[in-house]
N, C-alpha and C. Protein backbone atom coordinates (compact mmCIF):
# COMPACT_ATOMS: atom_id res chain seq x y z
N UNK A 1 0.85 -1.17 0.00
CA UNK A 1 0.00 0.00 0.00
C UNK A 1 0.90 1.23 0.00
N UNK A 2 0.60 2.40 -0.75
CA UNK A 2 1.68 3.86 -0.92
C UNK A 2 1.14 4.25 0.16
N UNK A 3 1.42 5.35 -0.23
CA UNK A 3 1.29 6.97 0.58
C UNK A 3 0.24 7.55 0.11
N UNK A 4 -0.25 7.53 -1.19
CA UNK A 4 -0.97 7.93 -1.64
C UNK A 4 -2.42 7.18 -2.51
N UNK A 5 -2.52 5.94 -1.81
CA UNK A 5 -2.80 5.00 -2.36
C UNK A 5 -4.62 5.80 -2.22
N UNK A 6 -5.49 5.22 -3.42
CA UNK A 6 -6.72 5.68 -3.38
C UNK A 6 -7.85 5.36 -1.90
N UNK A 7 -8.33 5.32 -1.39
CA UNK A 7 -9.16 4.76 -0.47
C UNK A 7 -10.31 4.13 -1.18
N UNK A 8 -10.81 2.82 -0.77
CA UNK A 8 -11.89 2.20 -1.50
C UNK A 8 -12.95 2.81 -0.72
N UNK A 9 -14.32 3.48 -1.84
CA UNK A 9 -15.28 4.14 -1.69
C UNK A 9 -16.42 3.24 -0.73
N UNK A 10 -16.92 3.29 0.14
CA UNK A 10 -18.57 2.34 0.61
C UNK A 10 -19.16 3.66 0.56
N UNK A 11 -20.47 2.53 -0.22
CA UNK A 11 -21.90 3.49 -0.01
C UNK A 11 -22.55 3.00 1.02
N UNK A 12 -23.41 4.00 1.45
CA UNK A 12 -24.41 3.47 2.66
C UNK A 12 -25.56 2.11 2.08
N UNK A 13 -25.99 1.37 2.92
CA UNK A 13 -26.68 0.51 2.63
C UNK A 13 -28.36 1.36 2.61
N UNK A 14 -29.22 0.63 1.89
CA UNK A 14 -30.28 0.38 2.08
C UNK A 14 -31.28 0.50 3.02
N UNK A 15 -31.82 0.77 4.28
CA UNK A 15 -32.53 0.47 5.26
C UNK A 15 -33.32 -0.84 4.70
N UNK A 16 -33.18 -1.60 5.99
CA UNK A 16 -34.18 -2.97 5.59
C UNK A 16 -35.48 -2.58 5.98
N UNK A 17 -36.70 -3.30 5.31
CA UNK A 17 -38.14 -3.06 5.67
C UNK A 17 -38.75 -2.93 4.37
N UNK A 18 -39.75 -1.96 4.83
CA UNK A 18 -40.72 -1.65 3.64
C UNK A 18 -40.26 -0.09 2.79
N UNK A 19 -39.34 -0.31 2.70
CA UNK A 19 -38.29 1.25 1.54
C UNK A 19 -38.38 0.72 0.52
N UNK A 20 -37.77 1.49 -0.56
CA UNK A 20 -37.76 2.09 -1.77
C UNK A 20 -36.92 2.52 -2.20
N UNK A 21 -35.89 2.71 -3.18
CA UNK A 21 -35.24 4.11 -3.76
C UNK A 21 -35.90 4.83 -4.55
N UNK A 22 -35.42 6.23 -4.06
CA UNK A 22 -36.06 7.51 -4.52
C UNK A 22 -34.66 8.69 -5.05
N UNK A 23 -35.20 9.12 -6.02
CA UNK A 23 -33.86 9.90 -6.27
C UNK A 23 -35.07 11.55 -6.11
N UNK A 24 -34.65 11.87 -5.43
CA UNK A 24 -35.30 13.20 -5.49
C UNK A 24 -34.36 14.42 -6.07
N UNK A 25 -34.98 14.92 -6.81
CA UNK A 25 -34.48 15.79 -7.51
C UNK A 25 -34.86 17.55 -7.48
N UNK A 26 -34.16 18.37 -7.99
CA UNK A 26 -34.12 19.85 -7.50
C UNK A 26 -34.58 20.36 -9.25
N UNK A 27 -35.50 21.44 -9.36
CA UNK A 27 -35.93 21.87 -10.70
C UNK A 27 -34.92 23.09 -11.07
N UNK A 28 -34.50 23.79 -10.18
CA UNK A 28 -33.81 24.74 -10.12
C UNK A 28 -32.25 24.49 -9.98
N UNK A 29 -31.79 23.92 -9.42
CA UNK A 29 -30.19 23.93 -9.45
C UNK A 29 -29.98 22.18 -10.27
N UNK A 30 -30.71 21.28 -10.02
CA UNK A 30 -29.94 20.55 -10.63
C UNK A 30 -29.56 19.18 -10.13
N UNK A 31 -29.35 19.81 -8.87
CA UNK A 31 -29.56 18.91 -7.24
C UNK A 31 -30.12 17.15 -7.52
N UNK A 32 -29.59 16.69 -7.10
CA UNK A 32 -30.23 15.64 -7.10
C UNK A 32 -29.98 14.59 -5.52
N UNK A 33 -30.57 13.77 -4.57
CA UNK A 33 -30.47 13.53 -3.17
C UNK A 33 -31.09 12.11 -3.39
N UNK A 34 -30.13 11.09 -3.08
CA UNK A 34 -30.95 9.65 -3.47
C UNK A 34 -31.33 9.82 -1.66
N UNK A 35 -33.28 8.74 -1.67
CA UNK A 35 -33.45 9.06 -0.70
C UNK A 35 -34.07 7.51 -0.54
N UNK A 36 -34.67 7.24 0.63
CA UNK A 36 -35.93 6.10 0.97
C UNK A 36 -36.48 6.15 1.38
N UNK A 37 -37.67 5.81 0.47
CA UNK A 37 -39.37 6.04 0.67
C UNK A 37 -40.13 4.71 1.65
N UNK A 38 -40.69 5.60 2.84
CA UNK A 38 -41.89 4.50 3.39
C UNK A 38 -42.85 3.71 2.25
N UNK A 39 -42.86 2.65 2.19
CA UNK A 39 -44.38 2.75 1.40
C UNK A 39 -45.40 2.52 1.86
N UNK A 40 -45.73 2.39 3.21
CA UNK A 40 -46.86 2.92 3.92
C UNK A 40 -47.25 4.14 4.01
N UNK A 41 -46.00 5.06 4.69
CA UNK A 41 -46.39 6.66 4.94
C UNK A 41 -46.12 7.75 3.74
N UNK A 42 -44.76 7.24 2.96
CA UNK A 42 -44.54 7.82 1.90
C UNK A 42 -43.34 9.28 2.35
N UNK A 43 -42.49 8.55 3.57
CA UNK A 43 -42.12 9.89 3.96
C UNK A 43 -40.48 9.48 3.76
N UNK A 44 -39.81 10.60 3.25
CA UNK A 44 -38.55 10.31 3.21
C UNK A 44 -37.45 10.06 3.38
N UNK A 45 -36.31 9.35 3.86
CA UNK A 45 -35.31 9.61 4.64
C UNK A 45 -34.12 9.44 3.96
N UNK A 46 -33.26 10.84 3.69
CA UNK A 46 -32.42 11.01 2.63
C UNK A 46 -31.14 9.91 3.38
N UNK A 47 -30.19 9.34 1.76
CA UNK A 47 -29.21 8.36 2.41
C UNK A 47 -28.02 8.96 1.87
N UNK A 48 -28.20 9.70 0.87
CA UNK A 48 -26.77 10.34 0.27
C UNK A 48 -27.24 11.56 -0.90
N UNK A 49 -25.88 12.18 -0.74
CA UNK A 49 -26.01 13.17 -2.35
C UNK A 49 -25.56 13.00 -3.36
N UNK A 50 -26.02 12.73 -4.46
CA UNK A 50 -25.53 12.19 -5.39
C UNK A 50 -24.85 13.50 -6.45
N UNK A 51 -23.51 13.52 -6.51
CA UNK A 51 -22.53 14.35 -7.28
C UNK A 51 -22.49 14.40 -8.62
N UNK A 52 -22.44 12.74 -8.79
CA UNK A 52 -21.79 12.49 -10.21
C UNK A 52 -22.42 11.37 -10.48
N UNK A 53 -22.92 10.53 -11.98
CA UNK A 53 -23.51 9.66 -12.50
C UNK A 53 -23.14 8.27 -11.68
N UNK A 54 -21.42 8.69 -11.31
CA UNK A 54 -20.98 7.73 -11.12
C UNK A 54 -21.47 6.83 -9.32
N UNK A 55 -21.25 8.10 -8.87
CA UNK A 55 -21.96 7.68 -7.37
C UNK A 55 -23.26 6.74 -7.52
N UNK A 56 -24.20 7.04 -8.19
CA UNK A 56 -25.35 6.46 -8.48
C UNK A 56 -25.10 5.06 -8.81
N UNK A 57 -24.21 4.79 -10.06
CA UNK A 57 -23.42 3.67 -9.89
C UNK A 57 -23.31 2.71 -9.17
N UNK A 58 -22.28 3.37 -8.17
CA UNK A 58 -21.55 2.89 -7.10
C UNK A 58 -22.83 2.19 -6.14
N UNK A 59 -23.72 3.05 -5.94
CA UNK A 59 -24.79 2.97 -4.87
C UNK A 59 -25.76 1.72 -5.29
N UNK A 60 -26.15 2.02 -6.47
CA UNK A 60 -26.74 0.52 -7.44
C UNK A 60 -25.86 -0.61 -7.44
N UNK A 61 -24.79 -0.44 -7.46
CA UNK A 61 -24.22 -2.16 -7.36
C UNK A 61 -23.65 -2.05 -6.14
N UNK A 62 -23.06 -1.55 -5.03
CA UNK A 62 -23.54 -1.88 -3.56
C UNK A 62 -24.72 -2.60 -2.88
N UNK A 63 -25.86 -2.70 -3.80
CA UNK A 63 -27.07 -2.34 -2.85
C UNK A 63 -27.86 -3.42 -3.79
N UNK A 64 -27.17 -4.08 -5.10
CA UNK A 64 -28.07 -5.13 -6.10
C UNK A 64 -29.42 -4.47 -6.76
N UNK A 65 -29.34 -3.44 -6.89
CA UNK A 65 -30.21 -2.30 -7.35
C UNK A 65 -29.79 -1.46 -8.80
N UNK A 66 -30.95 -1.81 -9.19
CA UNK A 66 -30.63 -0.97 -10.81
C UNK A 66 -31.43 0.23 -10.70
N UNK A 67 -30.56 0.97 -11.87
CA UNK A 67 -31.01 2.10 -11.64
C UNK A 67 -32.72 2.71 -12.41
N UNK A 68 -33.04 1.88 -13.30
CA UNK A 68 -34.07 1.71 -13.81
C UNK A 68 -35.43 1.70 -12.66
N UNK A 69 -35.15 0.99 -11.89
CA UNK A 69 -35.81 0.86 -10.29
C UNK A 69 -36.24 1.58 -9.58
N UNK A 70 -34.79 2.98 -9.88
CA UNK A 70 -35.35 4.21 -9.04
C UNK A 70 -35.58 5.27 -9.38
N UNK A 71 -37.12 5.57 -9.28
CA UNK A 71 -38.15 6.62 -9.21
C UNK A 71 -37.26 8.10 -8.86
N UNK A 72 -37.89 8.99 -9.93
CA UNK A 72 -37.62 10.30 -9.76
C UNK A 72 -38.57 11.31 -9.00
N UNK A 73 -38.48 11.76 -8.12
CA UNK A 73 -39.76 12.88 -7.49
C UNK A 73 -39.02 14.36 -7.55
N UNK A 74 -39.66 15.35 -7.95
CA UNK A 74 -39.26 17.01 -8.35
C UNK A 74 -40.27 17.28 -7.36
C-alpha cells in the first residue's frame, strides 16, 4: 500500500423493511439527493447526495439495485 494509495469508496446501505429508492431531484439547481421512501407513509429519509452519475453507480451495485428501479420525485 503507498502513501498515496486511493481509499476504496462504501456506499451506505439500504434500510431494511418496507423502503424504496427515490432519487429526489431539485428543478432549479440541478440537485439531485438519493433518498428512501416509506411505502406505507410515503415519507422520506435522505441516504446520500448524489454528485456524479458515477456515485449512483456505485450505490446501485452496492445495494443489487438498478437504476431503472429508481423513481424520480421534483
Amino acid at each position: 500500500m503507498g502513501l498515496f494509495s486511493k481509499k476504496q469508496k462504501e456506499y451506505p446501505k439500504m434500510p431494511k423493511g418496507d423502503y424504496e429508492p427515490v432519487l429526489r431531484c431539485s428543478i432549479c439547481t440541478g440537485e439531485q439527493v438519493l433518498c428512501a421512501r416509506e411505502k406505507n407513509s410515503n415519507q422520506l429519509h435522505e441516504i446520500m447526495l448524489i454528485k456524479s452519475p458515477a456515485q449512483l453507480e456505485g450505490f446501485c451495485a452496492a445495494n443489487g439495485i438498478s437504476q431503472e428501479d429508481i423513481e424520480k420525485v421534483y
